[in-house]
Protein backbone atom coordinates (compact mmCIF):
# COMPACT_ATOMS: atom_id res chain seq x y z
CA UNK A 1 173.02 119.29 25.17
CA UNK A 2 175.21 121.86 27.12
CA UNK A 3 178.04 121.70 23.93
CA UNK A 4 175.25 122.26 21.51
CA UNK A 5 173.77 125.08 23.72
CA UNK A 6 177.59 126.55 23.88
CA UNK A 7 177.96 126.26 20.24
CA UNK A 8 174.42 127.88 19.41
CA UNK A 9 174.90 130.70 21.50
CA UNK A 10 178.64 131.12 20.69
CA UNK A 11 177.04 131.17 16.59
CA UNK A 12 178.69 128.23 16.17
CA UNK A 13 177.70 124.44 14.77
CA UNK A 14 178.32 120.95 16.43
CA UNK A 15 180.93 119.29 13.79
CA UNK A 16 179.15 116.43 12.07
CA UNK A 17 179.90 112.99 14.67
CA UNK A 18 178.80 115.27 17.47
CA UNK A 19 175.72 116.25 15.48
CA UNK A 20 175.10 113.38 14.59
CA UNK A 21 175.45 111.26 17.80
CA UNK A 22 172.59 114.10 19.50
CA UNK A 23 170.50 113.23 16.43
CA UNK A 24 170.67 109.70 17.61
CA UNK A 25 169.89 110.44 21.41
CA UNK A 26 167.18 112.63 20.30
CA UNK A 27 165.57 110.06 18.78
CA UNK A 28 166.03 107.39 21.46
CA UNK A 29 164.57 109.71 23.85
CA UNK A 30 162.25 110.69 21.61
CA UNK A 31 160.90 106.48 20.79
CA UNK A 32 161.24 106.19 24.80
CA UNK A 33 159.21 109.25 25.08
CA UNK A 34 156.31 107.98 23.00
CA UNK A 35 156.62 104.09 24.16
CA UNK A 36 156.22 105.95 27.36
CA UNK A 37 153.41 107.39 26.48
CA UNK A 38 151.53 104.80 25.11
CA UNK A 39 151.79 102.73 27.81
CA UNK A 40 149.99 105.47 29.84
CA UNK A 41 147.13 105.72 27.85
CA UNK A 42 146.70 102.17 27.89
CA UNK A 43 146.83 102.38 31.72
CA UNK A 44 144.17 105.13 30.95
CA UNK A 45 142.26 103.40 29.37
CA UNK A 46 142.31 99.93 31.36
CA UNK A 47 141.15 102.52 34.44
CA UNK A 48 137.94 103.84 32.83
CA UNK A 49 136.65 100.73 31.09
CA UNK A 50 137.18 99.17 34.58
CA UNK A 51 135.04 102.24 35.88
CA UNK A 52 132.37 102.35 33.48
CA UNK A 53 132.22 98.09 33.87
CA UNK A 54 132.97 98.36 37.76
């Protein structure tokens, strides 16, 4: 991230493997991020069924 914020403030553009291989850990991050996520809500909703049921 710090060589693409250098590049974008310097005007400039990552070449093409470095673009690409922050594409790629975007979207890693990005599944993780929502996997994440869902198991949260899950958790969620376990907790308030168990509530409501309690």
């Amino acid at each position: 991230m710090n060589l693409w914020r250098s590049a974008r403030d310097q005007g400039q553009t990552l070449s093409r493997e470095q673009q690409s291989e922050l594409d790629s850990l975007v979207e890693v991050e990005l599944k993780a991020t929502t996997a994440r996520t869902a198991i949260l809500l899950q958790q969620k909703h376990r907790s308030c069924k168990e509530i409501k049921t309690g």
